[in-house]
C-alpha atoms as a PDB file:
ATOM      1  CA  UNK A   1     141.471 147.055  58.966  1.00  0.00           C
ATOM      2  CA  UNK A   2     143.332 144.059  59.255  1.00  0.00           C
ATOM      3  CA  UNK A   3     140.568 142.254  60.704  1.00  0.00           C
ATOM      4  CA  UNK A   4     138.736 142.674  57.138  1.00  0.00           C
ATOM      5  CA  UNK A   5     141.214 141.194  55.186  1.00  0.00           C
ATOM      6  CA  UNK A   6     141.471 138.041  57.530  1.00  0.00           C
ATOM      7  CA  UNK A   7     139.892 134.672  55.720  1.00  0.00           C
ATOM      8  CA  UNK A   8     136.447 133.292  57.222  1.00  0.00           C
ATOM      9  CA  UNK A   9     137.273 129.655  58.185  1.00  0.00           C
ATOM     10  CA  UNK A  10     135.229 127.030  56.123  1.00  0.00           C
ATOM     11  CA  UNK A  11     133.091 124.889  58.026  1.00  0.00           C
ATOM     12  CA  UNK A  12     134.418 121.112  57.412  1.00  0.00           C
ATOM     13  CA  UNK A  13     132.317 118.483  58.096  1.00  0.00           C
ATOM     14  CA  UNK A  14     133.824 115.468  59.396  1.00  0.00           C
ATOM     15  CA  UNK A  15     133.947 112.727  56.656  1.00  0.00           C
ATOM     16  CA  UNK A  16     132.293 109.994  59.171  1.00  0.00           C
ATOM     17  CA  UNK A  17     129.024 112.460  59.494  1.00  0.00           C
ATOM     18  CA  UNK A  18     128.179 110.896  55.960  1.00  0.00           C
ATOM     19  CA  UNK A  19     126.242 107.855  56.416  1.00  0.00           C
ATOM     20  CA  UNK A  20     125.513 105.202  53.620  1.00  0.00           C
ATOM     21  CA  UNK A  21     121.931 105.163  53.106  1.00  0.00           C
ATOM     22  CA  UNK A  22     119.500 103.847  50.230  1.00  0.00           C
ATOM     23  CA  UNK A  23     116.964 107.293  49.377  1.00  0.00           C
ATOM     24  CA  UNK A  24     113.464 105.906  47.990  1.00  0.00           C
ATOM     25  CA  UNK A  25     111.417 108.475  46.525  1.00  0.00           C
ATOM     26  CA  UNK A  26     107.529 108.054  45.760  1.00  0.00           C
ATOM     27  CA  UNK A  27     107.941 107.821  41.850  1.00  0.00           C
ATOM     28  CA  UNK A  28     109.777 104.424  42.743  1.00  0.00           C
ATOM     29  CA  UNK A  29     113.615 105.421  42.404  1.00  0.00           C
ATOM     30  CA  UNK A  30     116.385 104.728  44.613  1.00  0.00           C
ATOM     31  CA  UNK A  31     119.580 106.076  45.122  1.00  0.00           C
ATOM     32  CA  UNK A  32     122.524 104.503  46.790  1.00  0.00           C
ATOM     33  CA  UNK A  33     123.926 107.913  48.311  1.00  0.00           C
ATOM     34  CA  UNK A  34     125.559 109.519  51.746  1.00  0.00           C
ATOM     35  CA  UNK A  35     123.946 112.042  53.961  1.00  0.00           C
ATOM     36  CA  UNK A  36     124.335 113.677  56.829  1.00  0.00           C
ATOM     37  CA  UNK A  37     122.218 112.451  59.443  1.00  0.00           C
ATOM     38  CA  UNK A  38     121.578 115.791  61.228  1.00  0.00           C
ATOM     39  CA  UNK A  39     120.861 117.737  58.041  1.00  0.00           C
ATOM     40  CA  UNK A  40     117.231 114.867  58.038  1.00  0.00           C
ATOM     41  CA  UNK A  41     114.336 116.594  57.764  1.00  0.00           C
ATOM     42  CA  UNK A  42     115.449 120.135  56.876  1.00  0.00           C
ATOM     43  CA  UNK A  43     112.923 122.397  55.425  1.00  0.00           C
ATOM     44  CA  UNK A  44     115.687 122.903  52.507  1.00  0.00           C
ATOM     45  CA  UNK A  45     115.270 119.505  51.879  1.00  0.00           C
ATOM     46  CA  UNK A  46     117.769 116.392  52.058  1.00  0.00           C
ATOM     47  CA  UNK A  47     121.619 116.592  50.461  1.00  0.00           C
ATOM     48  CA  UNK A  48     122.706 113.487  48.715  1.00  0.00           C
ATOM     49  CA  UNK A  49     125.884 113.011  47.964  1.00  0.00           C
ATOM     50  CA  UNK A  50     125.790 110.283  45.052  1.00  0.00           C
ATOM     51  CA  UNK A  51     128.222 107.097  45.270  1.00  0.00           C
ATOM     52  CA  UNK A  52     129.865 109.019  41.648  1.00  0.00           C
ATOM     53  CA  UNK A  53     130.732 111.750  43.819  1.00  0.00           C
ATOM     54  CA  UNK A  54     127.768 114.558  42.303  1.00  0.00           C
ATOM     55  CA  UNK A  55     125.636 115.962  45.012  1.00  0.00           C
ATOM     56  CA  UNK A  56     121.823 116.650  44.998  1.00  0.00           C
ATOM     57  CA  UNK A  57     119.240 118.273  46.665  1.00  0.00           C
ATOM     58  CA  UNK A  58     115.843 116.345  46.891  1.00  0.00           C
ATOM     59  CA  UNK A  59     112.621 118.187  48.621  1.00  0.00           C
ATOM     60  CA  UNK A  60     110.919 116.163  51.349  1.00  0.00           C
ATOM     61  CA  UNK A  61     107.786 115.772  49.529  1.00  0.00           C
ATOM     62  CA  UNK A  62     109.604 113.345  47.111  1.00  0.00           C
ATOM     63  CA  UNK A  63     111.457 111.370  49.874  1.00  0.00           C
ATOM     64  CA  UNK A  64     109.476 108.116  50.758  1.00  0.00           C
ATOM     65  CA  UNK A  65     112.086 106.776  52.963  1.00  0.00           C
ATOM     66  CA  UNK A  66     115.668 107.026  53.918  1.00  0.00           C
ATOM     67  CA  UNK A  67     117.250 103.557  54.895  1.00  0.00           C
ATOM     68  CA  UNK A  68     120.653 103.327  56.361  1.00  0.00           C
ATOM     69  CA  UNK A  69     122.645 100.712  55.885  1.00  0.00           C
ATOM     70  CA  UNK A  70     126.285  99.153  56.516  1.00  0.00           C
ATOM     71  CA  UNK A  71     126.898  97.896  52.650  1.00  0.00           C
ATOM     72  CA  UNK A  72     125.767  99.030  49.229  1.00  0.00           C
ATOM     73  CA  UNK A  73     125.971  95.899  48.129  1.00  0.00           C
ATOM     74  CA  UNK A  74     123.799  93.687  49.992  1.00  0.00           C
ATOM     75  CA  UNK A  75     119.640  94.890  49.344  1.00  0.00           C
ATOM     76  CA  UNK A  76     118.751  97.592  51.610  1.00  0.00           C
ATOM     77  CA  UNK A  77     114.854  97.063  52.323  1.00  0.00           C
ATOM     78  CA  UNK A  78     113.770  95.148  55.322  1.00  0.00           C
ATOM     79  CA  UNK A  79     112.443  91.337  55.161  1.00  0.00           C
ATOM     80  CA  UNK A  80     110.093  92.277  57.606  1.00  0.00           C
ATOM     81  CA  UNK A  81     108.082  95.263  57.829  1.00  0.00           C
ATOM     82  CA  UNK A  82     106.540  93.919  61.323  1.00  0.00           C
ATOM     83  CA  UNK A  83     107.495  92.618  64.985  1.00  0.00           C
ATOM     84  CA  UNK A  84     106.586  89.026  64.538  1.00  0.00           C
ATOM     85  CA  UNK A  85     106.422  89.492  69.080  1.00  0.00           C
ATOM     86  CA  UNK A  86     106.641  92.210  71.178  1.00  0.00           C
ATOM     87  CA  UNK A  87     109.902  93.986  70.558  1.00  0.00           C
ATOM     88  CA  UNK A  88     112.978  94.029  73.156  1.00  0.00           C
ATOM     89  CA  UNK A  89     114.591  97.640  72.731  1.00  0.00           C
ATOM     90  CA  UNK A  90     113.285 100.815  74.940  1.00  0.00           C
ATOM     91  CA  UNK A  91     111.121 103.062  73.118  1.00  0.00           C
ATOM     92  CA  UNK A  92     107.448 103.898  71.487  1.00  0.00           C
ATOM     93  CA  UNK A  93     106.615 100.714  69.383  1.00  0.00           C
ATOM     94  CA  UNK A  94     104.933 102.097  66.381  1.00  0.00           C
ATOM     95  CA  UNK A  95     103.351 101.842  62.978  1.00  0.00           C
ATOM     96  CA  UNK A  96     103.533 104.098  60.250  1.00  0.00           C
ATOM     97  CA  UNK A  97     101.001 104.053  57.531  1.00  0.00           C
ATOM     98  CA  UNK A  98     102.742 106.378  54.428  1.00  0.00           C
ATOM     99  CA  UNK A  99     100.389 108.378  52.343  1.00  0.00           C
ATOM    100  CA  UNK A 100     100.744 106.182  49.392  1.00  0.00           C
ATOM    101  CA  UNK A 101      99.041 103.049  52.144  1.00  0.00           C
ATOM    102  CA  UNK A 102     101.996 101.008  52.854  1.00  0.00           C
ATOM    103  CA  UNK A 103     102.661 100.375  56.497  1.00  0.00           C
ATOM    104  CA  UNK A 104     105.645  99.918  58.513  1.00  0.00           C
ATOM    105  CA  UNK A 105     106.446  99.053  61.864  1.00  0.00           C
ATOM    106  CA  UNK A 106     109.752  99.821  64.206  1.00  0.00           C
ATOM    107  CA  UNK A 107     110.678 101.279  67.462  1.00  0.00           C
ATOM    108  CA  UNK A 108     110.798 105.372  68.154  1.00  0.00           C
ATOM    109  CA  UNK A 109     112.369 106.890  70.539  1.00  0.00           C
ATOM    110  CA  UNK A 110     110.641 107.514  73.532  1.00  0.00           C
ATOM    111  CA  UNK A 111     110.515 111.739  73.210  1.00  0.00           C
ATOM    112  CA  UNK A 112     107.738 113.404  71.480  1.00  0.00           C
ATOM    113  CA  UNK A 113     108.834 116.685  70.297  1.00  0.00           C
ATOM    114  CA  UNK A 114     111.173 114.790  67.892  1.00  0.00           C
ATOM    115  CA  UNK A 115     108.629 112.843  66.329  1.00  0.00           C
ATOM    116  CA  UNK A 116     106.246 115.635  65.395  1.00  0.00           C
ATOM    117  CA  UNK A 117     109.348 118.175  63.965  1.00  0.00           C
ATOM    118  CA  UNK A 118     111.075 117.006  60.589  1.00  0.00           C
ATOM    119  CA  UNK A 119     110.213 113.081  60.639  1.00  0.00           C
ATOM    120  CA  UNK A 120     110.382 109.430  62.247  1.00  0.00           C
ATOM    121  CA  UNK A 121     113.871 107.819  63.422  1.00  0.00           C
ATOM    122  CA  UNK A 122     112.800 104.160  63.554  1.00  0.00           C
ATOM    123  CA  UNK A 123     115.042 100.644  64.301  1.00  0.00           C
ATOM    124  CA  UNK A 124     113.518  98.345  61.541  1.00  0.00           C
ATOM    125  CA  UNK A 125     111.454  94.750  62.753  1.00  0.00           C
ATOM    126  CA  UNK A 126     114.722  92.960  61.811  1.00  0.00           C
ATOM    127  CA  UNK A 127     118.057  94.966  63.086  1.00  0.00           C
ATOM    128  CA  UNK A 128     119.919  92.005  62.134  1.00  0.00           C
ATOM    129  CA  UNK A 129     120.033  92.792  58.562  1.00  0.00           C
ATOM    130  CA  UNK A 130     122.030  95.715  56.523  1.00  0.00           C
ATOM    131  CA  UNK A 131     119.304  97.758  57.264  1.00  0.00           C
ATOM    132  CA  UNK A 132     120.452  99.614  60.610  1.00  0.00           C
ATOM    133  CA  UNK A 133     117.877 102.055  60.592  1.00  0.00           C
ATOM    134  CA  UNK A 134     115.378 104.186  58.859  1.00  0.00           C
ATOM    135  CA  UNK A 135     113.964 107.592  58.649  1.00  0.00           C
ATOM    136  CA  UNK A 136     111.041 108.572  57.151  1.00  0.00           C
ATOM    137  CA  UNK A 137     110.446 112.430  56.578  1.00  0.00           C
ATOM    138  CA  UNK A 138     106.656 114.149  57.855  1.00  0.00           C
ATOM    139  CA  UNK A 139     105.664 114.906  54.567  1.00  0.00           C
ATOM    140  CA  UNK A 140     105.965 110.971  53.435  1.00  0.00           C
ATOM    141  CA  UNK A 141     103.680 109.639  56.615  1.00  0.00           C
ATOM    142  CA  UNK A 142      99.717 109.710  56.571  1.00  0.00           C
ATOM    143  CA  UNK A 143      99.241 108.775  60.133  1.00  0.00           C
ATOM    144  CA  UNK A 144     101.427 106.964  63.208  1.00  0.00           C
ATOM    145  CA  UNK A 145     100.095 104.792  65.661  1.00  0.00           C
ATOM    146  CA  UNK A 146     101.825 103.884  68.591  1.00  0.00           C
ATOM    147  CA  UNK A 147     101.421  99.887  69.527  1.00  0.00           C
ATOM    148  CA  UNK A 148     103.241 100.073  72.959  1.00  0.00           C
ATOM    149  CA  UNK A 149     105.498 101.565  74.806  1.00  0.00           C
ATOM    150  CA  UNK A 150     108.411  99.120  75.685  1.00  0.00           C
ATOM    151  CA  UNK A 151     111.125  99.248  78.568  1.00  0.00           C
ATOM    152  CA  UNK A 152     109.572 102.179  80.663  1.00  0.00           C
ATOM    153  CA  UNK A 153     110.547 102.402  84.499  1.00  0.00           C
ATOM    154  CA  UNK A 154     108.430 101.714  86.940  1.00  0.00           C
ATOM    155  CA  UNK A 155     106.583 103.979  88.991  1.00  0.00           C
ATOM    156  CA  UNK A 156     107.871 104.360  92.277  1.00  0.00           C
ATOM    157  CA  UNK A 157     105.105 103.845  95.443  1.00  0.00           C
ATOM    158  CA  UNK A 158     103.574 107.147  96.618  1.00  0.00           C
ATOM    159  CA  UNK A 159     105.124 107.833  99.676  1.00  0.00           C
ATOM    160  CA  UNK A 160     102.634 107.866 102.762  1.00  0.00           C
ATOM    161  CA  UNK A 161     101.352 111.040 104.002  1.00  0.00           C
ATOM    162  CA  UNK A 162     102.867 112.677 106.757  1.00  0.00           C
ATOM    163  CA  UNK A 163      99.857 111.827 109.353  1.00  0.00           C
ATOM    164  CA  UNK A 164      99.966 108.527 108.508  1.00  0.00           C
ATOM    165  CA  UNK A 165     101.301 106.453 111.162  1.00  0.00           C
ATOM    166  CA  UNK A 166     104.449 103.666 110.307  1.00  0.00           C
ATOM    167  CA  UNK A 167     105.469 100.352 111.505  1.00  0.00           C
ATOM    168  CA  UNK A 168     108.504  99.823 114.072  1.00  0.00           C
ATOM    169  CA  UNK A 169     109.745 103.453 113.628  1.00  0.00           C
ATOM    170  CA  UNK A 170     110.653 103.666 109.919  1.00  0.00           C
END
Protein backbone atom coordinates (compact mmCIF):
# COMPACT_ATOMS: atom_id res chain seq x y z
CA UNK A 1 0.00 0.00 0.00
CA UNK A 2 2.59 2.29 0.74
CA UNK A 3 4.20 1.81 -2.45
CA UNK A 4 0.94 3.53 -4.08
CA UNK A 5 1.06 6.51 -2.28
CA UNK A 6 4.88 7.08 -3.07
CA UNK A 7 5.43 10.21 -5.72
CA UNK A 8 6.64 9.22 -9.41
CA UNK A 9 9.90 11.22 -9.85
CA UNK A 10 9.68 13.90 -12.69
CA UNK A 11 11.97 13.49 -15.40
CA UNK A 12 14.30 16.80 -15.44
CA UNK A 13 16.05 17.56 -18.30
CA UNK A 14 19.30 19.08 -17.89
CA UNK A 15 19.15 22.86 -18.74
CA UNK A 16 22.38 22.54 -21.18
CA UNK A 17 20.26 19.83 -23.42
CA UNK A 18 18.55 23.12 -24.79
CA UNK A 19 20.43 24.36 -27.64
CA UNK A 20 20.00 27.91 -29.26
CA UNK A 21 18.84 27.38 -32.65
CA UNK A 22 17.08 29.65 -35.42
CA UNK A 23 13.64 27.28 -36.65
CA UNK A 24 12.76 28.29 -40.44
CA UNK A 25 9.56 27.05 -41.51
CA UNK A 26 8.41 26.88 -45.32
CA UNK A 27 5.83 29.86 -45.07
CA UNK A 28 9.12 31.99 -44.48
CA UNK A 29 9.09 32.53 -40.53
CA UNK A 30 11.76 32.16 -38.13
CA UNK A 31 11.96 31.71 -34.66
CA UNK A 32 14.86 32.36 -32.40
CA UNK A 33 14.03 29.36 -29.91
CA UNK A 34 15.82 26.31 -27.78
CA UNK A 35 15.40 22.66 -28.42
CA UNK A 36 16.48 19.67 -27.46
CA UNK A 37 18.69 18.15 -29.83
CA UNK A 38 17.64 14.49 -29.27
CA UNK A 39 13.91 15.21 -29.33
CA UNK A 40 14.97 16.23 -33.72
CA UNK A 41 12.99 14.52 -35.86
CA UNK A 42 10.28 13.03 -33.63
CA UNK A 43 7.18 11.87 -35.26
CA UNK A 44 5.37 14.25 -32.53
CA UNK A 45 7.05 16.87 -34.08
CA UNK A 46 9.79 19.48 -32.78
CA UNK A 47 9.37 21.43 -29.11
CA UNK A 48 10.39 25.01 -29.16
CA UNK A 49 10.88 26.65 -26.35
CA UNK A 50 10.55 30.49 -27.40
CA UNK A 51 13.35 33.10 -26.19
CA UNK A 52 9.85 34.73 -24.04
CA UNK A 53 9.82 31.61 -22.27
CA UNK A 54 6.21 30.01 -24.13
CA UNK A 55 6.77 26.65 -25.62
CA UNK A 56 5.44 25.23 -28.97
CA UNK A 57 5.00 22.32 -30.83
CA UNK A 58 5.66 22.61 -34.68
CA UNK A 59 4.97 19.35 -37.06
CA UNK A 60 7.88 18.39 -39.31
CA UNK A 61 6.12 19.13 -42.42
CA UNK A 62 6.38 22.90 -41.56
CA UNK A 63 10.08 22.79 -40.45
CA UNK A 64 12.40 23.87 -43.40
CA UNK A 65 15.46 23.90 -41.37
CA UNK A 66 16.79 23.98 -37.90
CA UNK A 67 20.13 26.04 -37.58
CA UNK A 68 22.10 26.04 -34.43
CA UNK A 69 23.92 28.64 -33.45
CA UNK A 70 26.22 30.18 -30.54
CA UNK A 71 24.40 33.86 -30.45
CA UNK A 72 20.94 35.18 -31.17
CA UNK A 73 22.24 38.11 -32.06
CA UNK A 74 24.55 37.76 -34.82
CA UNK A 75 22.35 36.34 -38.34
CA UNK A 76 22.01 32.73 -38.23
CA UNK A 77 21.99 31.60 -42.06
CA UNK A 78 25.17 30.54 -43.69
CA UNK A 79 27.25 32.89 -46.23
CA UNK A 80 27.86 29.96 -48.09
CA UNK A 81 25.61 27.29 -48.97
CA UNK A 82 28.66 25.38 -50.83
CA UNK A 83 32.37 23.96 -50.32
CA UNK A 84 34.20 26.46 -52.40
CA UNK A 85 37.13 22.96 -52.33
CA UNK A 86 36.91 19.73 -51.18
CA UNK A 87 36.03 19.78 -47.52
CA UNK A 88 38.57 18.73 -44.57
CA UNK A 89 36.26 17.00 -41.84
CA UNK A 90 35.47 12.99 -41.96
CA UNK A 91 32.20 12.19 -43.26
CA UNK A 92 29.65 11.83 -46.45
CA UNK A 93 30.03 15.23 -48.34
CA UNK A 94 26.58 15.95 -49.50
CA UNK A 95 23.94 18.08 -51.12
CA UNK A 96 20.54 18.49 -50.22
CA UNK A 97 18.04 19.77 -52.66
CA UNK A 98 14.67 20.79 -50.28
CA UNK A 99 11.32 20.29 -51.84
CA UNK A 100 10.72 23.91 -52.29
CA UNK A 101 14.37 23.69 -54.92
CA UNK A 102 16.89 25.32 -52.82
CA UNK A 103 20.08 23.39 -52.36
CA UNK A 104 22.50 23.05 -49.68
CA UNK A 105 25.67 21.52 -49.17
CA UNK A 106 27.60 20.21 -45.77
CA UNK A 107 29.19 17.20 -44.36
CA UNK A 108 27.03 13.99 -42.85
CA UNK A 109 28.11 11.71 -40.82
CA UNK A 110 29.47 8.78 -42.20
CA UNK A 111 26.44 6.12 -40.89
CA UNK A 112 23.47 5.49 -42.96
CA UNK A 113 20.72 4.38 -40.84
CA UNK A 114 20.76 7.91 -39.31
CA UNK A 115 20.33 9.67 -42.38
CA UNK A 116 17.29 7.83 -43.69
CA UNK A 117 15.29 7.89 -39.93
CA UNK A 118 14.02 11.46 -38.75
CA UNK A 119 16.43 13.85 -40.89
CA UNK A 120 20.02 15.25 -41.95
CA UNK A 121 22.71 16.40 -39.19
CA UNK A 122 24.97 18.51 -41.44
CA UNK A 123 28.32 20.93 -40.51
CA UNK A 124 27.49 24.01 -42.76
CA UNK A 125 30.26 25.07 -45.90
CA UNK A 126 31.49 27.76 -43.45
CA UNK A 127 31.85 26.36 -39.61
CA UNK A 128 33.52 29.49 -38.88
CA UNK A 129 30.46 31.47 -38.55
CA UNK A 130 27.52 31.41 -35.71
CA UNK A 131 26.10 28.83 -37.58
CA UNK A 132 27.55 25.55 -35.82
CA UNK A 133 25.36 23.27 -37.42
CA UNK A 134 22.15 22.40 -39.07
CA UNK A 135 19.45 19.89 -39.25
CA UNK A 136 17.06 19.52 -41.69
CA UNK A 137 13.99 17.17 -40.95
CA UNK A 138 12.93 14.16 -43.91
CA UNK A 139 9.84 15.68 -44.64
CA UNK A 140 11.67 19.20 -45.70
CA UNK A 141 14.32 17.31 -48.26
CA UNK A 142 13.35 16.29 -51.96
CA UNK A 143 16.42 14.33 -52.68
CA UNK A 144 20.31 13.98 -51.19
CA UNK A 145 23.21 13.40 -53.15
CA UNK A 146 26.30 12.42 -51.79
CA UNK A 147 29.51 14.37 -53.51
CA UNK A 148 32.27 12.32 -51.69
CA UNK A 149 33.13 10.61 -49.03
CA UNK A 150 36.02 12.39 -47.11
CA UNK A 151 38.63 10.99 -44.47
CA UNK A 152 37.86 7.16 -44.91
CA UNK A 153 40.70 4.60 -43.87
CA UNK A 154 42.43 2.84 -46.06
CA UNK A 155 42.01 -0.58 -47.00
CA UNK A 156 44.42 -2.79 -45.61
CA UNK A 157 46.41 -5.34 -48.35
CA UNK A 158 44.75 -8.77 -48.65
CA UNK A 159 46.85 -10.96 -46.92
CA UNK A 160 48.49 -13.75 -49.21
CA UNK A 161 47.01 -17.08 -49.32
CA UNK A 162 48.27 -19.71 -47.31
CA UNK A 163 50.02 -21.70 -50.39
CA UNK A 164 51.60 -18.86 -51.42
CA UNK A 165 55.17 -18.96 -50.83
CA UNK A 166 57.09 -15.69 -48.82
CA UNK A 167 60.36 -14.03 -48.97
CA UNK A 168 63.24 -14.68 -46.26
CA UNK A 169 60.82 -16.51 -43.87
CA UNK A 170 58.21 -13.85 -42.99
Amino acid sequence: MEERNRPVPKRKESSSSHKKVFVETFDGRTVPCYVTPAHLGRAEGLELLKVNGEVEQMELERVRTVYFVNDFQEKFLPERKSFLSRPKLDGLWVRVKYRDGETLEGVVANDLVALLDRGVNLVPPDPRTNCTRIFIPRPAIAEMTVLGVVGIARRTPARPEAGQPTLFNE
